[in-house]
C-alpha atoms as a PDB file:
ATOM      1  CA  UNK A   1     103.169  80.900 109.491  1.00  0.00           C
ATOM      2  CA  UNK A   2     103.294  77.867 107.369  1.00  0.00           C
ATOM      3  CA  UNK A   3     100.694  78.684 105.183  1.00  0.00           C
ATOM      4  CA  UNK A   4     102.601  81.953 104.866  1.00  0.00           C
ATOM      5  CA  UNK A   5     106.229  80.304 103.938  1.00  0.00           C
ATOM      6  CA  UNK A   6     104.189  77.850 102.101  1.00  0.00           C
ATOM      7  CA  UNK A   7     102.797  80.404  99.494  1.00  0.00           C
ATOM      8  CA  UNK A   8     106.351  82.234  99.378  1.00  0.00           C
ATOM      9  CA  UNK A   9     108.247  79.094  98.396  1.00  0.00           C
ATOM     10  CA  UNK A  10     105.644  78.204  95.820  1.00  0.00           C
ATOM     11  CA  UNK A  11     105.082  82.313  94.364  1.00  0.00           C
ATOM     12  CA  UNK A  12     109.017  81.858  94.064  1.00  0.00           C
ATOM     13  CA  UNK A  13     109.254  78.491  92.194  1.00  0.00           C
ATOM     14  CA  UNK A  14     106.840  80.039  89.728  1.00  0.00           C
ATOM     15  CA  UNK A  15     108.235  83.158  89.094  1.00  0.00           C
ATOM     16  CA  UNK A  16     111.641  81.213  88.433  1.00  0.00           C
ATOM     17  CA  UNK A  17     109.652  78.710  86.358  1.00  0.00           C
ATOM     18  CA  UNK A  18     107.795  81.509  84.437  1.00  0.00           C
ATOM     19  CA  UNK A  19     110.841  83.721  83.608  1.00  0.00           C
ATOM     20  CA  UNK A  20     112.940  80.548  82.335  1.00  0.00           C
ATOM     21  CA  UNK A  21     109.876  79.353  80.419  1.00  0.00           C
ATOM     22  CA  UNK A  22     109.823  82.246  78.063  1.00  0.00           C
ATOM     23  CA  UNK A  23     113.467  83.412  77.803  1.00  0.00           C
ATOM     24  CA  UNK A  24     113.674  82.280  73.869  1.00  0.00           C
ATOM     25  CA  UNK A  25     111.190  84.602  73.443  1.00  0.00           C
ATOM     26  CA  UNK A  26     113.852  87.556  72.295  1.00  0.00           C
ATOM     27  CA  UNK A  27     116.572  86.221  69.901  1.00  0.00           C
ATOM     28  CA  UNK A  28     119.897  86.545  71.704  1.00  0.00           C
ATOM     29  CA  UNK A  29     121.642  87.355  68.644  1.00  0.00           C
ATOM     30  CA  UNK A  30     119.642  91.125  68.819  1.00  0.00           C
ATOM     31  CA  UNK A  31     119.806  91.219  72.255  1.00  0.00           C
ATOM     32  CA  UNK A  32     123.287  89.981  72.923  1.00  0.00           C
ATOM     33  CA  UNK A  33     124.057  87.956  75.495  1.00  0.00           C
ATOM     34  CA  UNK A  34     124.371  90.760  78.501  1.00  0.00           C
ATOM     35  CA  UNK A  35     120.138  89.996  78.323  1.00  0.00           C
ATOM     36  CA  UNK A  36     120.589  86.256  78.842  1.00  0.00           C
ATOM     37  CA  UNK A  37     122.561  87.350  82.129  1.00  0.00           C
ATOM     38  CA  UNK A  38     119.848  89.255  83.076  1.00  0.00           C
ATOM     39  CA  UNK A  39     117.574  87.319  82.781  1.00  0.00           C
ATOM     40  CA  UNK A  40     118.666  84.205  83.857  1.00  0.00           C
ATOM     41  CA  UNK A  41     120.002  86.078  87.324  1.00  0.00           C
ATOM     42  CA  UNK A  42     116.212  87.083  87.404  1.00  0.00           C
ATOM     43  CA  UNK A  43     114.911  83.093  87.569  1.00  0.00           C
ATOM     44  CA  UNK A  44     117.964  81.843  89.509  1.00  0.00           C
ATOM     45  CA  UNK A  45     117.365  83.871  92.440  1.00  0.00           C
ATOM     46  CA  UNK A  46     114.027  83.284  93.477  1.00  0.00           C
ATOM     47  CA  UNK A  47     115.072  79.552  92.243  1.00  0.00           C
ATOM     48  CA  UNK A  48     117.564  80.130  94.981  1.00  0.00           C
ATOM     49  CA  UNK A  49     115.189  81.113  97.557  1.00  0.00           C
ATOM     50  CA  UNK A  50     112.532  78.926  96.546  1.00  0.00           C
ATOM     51  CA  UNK A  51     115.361  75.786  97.784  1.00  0.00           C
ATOM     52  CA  UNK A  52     116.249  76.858 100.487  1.00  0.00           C
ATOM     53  CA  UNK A  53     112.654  77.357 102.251  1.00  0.00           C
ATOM     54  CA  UNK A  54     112.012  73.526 100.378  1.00  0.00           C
ATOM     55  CA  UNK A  55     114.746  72.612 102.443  1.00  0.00           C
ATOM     56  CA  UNK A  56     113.230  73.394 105.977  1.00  0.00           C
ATOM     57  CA  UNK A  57     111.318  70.090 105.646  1.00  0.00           C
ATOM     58  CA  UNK A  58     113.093  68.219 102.691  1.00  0.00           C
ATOM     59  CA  UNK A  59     116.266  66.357 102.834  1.00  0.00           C
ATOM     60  CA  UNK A  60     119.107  67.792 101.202  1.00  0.00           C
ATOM     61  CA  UNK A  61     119.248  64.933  99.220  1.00  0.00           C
ATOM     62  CA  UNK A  62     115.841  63.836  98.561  1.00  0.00           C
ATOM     63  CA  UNK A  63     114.000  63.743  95.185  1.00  0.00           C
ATOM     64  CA  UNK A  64     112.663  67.554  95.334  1.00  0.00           C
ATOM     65  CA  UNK A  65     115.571  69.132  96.542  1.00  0.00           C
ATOM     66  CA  UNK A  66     117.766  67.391  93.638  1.00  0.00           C
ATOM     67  CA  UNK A  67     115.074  69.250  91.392  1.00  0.00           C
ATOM     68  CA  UNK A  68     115.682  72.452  92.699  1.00  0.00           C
ATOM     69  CA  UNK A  69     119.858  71.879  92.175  1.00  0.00           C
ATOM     70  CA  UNK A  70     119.802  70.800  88.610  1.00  0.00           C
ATOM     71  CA  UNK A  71     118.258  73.854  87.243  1.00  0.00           C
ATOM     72  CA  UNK A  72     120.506  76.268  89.440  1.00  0.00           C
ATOM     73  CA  UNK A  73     123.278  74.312  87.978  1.00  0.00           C
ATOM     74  CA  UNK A  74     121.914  74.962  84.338  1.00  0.00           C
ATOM     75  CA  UNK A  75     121.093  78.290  84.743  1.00  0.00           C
ATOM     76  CA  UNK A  76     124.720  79.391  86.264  1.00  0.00           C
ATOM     77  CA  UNK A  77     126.246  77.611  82.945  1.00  0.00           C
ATOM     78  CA  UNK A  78     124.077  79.284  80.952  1.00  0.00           C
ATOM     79  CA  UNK A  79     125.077  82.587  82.810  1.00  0.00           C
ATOM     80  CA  UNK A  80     128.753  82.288  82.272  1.00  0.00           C
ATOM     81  CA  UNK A  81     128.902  80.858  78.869  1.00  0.00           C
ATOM     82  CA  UNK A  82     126.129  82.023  76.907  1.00  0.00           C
ATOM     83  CA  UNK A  83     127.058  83.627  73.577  1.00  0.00           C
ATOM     84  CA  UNK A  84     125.233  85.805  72.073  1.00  0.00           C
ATOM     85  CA  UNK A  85     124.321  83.238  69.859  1.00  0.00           C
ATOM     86  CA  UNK A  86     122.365  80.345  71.056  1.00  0.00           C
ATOM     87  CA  UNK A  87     124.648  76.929  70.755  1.00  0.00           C
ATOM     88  CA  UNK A  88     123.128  73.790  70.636  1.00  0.00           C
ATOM     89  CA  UNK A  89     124.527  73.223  74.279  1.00  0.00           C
ATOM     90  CA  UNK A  90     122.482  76.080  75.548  1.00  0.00           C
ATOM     91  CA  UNK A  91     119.613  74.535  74.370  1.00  0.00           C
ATOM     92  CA  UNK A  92     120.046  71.814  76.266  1.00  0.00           C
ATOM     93  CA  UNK A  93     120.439  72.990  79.241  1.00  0.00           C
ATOM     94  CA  UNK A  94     117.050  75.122  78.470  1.00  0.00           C
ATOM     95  CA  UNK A  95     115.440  72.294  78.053  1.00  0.00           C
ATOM     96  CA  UNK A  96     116.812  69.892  81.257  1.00  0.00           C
ATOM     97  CA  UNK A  97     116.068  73.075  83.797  1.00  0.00           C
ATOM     98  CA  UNK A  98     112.692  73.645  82.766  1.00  0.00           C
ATOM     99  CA  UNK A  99     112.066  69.408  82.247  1.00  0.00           C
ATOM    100  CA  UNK A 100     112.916  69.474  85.625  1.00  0.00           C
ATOM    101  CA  UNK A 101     110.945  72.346  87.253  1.00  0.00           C
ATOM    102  CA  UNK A 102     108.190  70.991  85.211  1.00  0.00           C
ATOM    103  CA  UNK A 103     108.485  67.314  87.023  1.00  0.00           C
ATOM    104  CA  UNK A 104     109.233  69.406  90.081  1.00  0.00           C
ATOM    105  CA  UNK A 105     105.766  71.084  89.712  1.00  0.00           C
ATOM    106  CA  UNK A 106     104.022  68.073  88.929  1.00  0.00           C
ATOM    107  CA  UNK A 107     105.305  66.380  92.592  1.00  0.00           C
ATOM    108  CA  UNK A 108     104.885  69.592  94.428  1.00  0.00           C
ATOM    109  CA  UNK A 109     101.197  69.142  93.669  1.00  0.00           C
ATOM    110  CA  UNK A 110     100.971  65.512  94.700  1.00  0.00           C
ATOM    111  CA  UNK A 111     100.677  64.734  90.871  1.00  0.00           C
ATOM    112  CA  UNK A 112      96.564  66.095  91.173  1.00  0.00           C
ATOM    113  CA  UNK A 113      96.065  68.021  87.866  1.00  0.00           C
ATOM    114  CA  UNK A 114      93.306  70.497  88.276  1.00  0.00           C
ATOM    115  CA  UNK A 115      95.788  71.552  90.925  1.00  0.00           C
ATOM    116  CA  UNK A 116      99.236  71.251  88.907  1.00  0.00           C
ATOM    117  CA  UNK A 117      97.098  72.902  85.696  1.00  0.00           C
ATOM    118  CA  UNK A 118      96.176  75.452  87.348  1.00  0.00           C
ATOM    119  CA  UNK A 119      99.453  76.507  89.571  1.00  0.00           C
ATOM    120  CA  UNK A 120     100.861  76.259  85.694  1.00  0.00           C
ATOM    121  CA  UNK A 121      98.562  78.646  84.860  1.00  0.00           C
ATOM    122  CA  UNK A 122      99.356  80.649  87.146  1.00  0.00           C
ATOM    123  CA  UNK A 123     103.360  80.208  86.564  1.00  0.00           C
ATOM    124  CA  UNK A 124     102.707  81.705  83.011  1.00  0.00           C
ATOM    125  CA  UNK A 125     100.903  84.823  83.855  1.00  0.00           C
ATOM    126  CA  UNK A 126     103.254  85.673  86.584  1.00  0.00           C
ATOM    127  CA  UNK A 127     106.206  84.522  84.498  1.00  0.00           C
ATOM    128  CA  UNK A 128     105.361  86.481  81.080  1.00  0.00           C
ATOM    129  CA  UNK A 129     104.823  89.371  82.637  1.00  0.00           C
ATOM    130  CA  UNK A 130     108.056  89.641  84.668  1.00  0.00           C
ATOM    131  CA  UNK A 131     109.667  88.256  81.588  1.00  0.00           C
ATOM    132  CA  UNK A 132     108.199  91.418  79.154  1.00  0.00           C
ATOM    133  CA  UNK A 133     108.987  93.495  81.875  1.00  0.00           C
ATOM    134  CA  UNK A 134     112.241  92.894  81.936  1.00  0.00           C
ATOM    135  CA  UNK A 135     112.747  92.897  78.179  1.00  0.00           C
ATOM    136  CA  UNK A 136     110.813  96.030  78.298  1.00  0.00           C
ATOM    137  CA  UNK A 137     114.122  97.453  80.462  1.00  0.00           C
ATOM    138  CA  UNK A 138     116.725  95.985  78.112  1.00  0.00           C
ATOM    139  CA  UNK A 139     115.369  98.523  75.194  1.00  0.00           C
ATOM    140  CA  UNK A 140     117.456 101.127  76.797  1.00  0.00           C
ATOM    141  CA  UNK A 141     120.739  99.096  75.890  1.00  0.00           C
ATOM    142  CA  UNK A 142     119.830  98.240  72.826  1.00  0.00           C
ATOM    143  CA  UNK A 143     117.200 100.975  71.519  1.00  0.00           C
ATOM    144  CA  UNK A 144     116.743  99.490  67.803  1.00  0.00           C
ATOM    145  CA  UNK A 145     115.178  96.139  69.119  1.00  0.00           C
ATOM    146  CA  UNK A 146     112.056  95.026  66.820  1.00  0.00           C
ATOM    147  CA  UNK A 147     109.237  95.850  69.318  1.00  0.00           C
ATOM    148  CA  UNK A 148     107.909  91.839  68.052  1.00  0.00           C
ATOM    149  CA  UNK A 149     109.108  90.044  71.030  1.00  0.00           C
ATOM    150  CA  UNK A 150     106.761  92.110  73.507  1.00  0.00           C
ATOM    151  CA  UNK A 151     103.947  91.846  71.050  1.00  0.00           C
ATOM    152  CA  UNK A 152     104.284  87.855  71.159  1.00  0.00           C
ATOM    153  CA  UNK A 153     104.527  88.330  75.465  1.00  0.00           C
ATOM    154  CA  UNK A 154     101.008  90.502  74.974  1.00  0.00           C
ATOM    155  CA  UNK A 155      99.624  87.663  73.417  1.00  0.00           C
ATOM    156  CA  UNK A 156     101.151  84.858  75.418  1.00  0.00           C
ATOM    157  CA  UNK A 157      99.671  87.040  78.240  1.00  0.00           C
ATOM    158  CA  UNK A 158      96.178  87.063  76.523  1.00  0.00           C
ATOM    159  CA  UNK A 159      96.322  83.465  76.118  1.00  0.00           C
ATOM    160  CA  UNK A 160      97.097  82.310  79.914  1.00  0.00           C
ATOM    161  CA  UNK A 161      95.045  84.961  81.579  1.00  0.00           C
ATOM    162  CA  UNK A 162      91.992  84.080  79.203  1.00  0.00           C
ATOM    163  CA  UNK A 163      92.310  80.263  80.643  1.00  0.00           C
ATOM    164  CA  UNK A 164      93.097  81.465  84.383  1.00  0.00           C
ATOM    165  CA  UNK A 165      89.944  83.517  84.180  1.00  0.00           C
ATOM    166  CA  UNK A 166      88.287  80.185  82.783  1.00  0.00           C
ATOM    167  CA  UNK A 167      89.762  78.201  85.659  1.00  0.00           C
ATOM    168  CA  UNK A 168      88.817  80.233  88.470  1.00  0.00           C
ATOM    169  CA  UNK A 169      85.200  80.956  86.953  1.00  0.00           C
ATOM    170  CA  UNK A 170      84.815  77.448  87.050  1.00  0.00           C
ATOM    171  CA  UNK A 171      85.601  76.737  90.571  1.00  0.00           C
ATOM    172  CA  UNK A 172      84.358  80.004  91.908  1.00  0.00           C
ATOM    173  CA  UNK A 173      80.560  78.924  90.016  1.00  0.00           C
ATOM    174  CA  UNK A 174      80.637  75.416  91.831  1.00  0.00           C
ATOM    175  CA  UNK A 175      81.817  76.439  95.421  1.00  0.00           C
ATOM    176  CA  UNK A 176      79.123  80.057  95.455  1.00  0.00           C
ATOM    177  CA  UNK A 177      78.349  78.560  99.186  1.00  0.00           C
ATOM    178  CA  UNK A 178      82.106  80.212  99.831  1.00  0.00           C
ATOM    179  CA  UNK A 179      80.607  83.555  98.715  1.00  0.00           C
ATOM    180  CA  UNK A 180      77.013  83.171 100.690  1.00  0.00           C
ATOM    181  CA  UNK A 181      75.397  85.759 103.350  1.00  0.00           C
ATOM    182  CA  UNK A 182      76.596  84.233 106.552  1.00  0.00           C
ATOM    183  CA  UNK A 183      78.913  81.490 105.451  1.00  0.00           C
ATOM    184  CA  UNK A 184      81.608  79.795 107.789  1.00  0.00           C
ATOM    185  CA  UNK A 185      83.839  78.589 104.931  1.00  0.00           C
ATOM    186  CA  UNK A 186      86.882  80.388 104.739  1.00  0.00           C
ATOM    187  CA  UNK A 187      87.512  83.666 106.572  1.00  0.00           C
ATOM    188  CA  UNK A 188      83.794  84.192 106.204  1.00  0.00           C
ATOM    189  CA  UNK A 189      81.952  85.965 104.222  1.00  0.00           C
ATOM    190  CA  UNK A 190      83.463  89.742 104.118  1.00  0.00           C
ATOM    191  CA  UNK A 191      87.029  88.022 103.951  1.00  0.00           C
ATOM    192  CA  UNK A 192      85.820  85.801 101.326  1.00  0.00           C
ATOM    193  CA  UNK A 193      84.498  88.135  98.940  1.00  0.00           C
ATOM    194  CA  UNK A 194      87.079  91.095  99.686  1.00  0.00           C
ATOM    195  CA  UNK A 195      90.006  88.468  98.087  1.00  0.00           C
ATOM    196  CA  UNK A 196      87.886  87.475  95.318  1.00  0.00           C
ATOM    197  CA  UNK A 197      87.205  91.310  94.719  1.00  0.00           C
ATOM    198  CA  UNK A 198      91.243  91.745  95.306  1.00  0.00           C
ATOM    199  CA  UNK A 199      91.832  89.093  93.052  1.00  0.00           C
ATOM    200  CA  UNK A 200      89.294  89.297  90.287  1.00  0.00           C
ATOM    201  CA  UNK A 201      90.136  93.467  90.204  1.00  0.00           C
ATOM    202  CA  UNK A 202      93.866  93.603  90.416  1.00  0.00           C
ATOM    203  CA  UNK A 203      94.624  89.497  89.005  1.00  0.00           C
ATOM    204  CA  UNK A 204      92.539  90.170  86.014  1.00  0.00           C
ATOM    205  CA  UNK A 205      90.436  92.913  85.214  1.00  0.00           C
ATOM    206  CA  UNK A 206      93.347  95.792  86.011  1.00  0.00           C
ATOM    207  CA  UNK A 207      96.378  93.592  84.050  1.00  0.00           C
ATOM    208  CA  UNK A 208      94.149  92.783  81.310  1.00  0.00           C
ATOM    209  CA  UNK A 209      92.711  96.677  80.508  1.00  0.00           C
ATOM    210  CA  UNK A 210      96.689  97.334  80.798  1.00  0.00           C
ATOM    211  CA  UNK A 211      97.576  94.829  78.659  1.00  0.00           C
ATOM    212  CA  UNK A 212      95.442  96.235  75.875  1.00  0.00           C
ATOM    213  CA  UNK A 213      96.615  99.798  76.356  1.00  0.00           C
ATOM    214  CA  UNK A 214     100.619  98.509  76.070  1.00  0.00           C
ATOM    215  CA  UNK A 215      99.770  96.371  73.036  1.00  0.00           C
ATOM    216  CA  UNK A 216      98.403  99.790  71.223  1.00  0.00           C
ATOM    217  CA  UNK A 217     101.707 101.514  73.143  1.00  0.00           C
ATOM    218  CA  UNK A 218     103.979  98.967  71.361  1.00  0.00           C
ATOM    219  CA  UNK A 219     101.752  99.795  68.216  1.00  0.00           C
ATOM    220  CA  UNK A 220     103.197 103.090  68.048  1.00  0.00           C
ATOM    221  CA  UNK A 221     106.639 101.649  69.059  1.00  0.00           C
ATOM    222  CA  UNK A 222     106.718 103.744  71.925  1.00  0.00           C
ATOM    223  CA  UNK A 223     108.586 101.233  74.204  1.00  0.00           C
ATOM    224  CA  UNK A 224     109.182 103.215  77.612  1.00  0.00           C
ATOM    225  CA  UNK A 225     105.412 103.938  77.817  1.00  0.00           C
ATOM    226  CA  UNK A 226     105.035 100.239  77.424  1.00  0.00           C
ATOM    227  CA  UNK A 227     107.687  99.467  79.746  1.00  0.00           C
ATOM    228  CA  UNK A 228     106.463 101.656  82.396  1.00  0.00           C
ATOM    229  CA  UNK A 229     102.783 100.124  81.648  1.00  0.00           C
ATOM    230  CA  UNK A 230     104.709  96.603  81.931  1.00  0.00           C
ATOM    231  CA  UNK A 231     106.071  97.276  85.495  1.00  0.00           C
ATOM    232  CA  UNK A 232     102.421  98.585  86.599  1.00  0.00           C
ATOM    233  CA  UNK A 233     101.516  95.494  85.524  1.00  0.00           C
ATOM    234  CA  UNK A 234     104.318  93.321  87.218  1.00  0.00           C
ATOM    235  CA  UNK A 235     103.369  94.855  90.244  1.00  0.00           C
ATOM    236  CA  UNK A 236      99.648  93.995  90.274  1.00  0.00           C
ATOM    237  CA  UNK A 237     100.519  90.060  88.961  1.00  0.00           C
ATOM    238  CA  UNK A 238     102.116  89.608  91.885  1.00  0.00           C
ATOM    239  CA  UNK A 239      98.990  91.059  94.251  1.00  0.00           C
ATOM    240  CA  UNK A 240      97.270  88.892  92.771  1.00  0.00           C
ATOM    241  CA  UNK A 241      99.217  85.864  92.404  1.00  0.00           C
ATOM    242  CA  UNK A 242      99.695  86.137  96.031  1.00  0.00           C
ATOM    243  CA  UNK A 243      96.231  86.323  96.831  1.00  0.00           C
ATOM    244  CA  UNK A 244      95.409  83.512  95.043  1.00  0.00           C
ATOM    245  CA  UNK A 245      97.794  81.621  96.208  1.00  0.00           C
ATOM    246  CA  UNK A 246      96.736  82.516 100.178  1.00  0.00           C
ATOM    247  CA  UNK A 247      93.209  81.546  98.960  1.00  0.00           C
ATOM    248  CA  UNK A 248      94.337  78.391  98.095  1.00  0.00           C
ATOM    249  CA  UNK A 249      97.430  76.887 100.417  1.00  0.00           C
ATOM    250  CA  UNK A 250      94.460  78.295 103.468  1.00  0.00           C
ATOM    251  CA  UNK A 251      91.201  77.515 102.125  1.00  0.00           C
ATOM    252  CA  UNK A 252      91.662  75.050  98.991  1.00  0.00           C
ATOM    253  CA  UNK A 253      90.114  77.675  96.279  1.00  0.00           C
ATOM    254  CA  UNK A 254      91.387  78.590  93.045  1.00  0.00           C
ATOM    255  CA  UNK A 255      90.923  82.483  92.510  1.00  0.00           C
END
């Protein structure tokens, strides 16, 4: 059960991380700021979440917990008072709620980097897609929107799920004893290899074919296909995020 809340808590953080990360992407002056909303509600609430299951063993007032509040805090302003053009005071609180999950990050992971790296990694993939996802949606409001943010997600998404695949290749190469005829690492061997198949299929190899087929969708500027494509998409990040993240709060191995 702890290894279970453990990976929700974290899956959250990232996904709140992720989706606040990239919300400059699309210029609130085409979107207006109804987007912003949207997207902001779409961080805070697993942000939300994500604090209160930190809280079943952290102090309401310690360290972590305080970096959990100031980006709620940020993220409400920014709800209620965003314009639809980006003030100089929005900014700012952009850049103190993701300082702050980024620190939060760093001392979630006992400040190892391989570790923090790659949970970053991770953050981005699962964060970019949401993110285009939900951009994807907001071309029914406003149906003349330059398809050119969701290219730049595409590529953003090309660029983190190239280095995840390095990451995990890496590890995956010097732990193959995990993957052996007969092994007692792990879940053994069947488990072992059936979430590195889960992973490897529906983390990478499904999201990235996808990926190519809604970059040649947004080509043709045909923006529900690629929004449908996107939510395919959303839905296998998370399988595989999840997995991953099983993998390694229960075994210590990056997938």
């Amino acid at each position: 059960m702890a290894e279970i809340l453990m990976v929700t808590e974290i899956f959250l953080l990232s996904l709140a991380f992720g989706v606040s990360l990239f919300t400059p992407i699309a210029n609130s002056k085409l979107t207006g700021n109804g987007f912003v909303k949207l997207i902001i509600t779409v961080a805070l609430v697993p942000l939300f979440l994500s604090t209160l299951l930190n809280l079943r063993y952290a102090s309401l007032t310690s360290f972590p917990s305080i970096l959990h509040y100031i980006p709620m805090v940020c993220m409400v302003l920014v709800r209620f008072f965003h314009e639809d053009e980006k003030s100089i005071l929005m900014w700012i609180l952009y850049a103190v709620q993701n300082i702050c999950l980024l620190v939060l990050f760093f001392i979630t992971f006992n400040h190892h980097w391989p570790t923090f790296l790659y949970f970053m990694s991770s953050m981005g993939l699962l964060g970019i897609i949401t993110y285009a996802m939900v951009l994807g949606h907001y071309y029914l409001v406003v149906p003349k929107l330059t398809v050119r943010p969701l290219q730049i997600a595409n590529i953003i998404l090309w660029v983190i799920i190239s280095i995840k695949i390095a990451q995990a290749g890496i590890f995956v190469f010097d732990n193959l004893d995990f993957y052996e005829a007969g092994t007692m690492k792990g879940a053994g061997y069947s488990f072992n290899w059936l979430m590195l198949l889960m992973r490897a299929g529906w983390g990478y190899l499904v999201i990235g074919v996808m990926s190519i087929f809604n970059w040649k969708l947004l080509k043709l500027r045909s923006t529900q296909s690629a929004t449908g494509m996107l939510y395919a998409m959303t839905f296998f990040v998370i399988i595989g995020e999840l997995c991953a993240q099983y993998m390694y709060f229960g075994y210590g191995m990056f997938l």
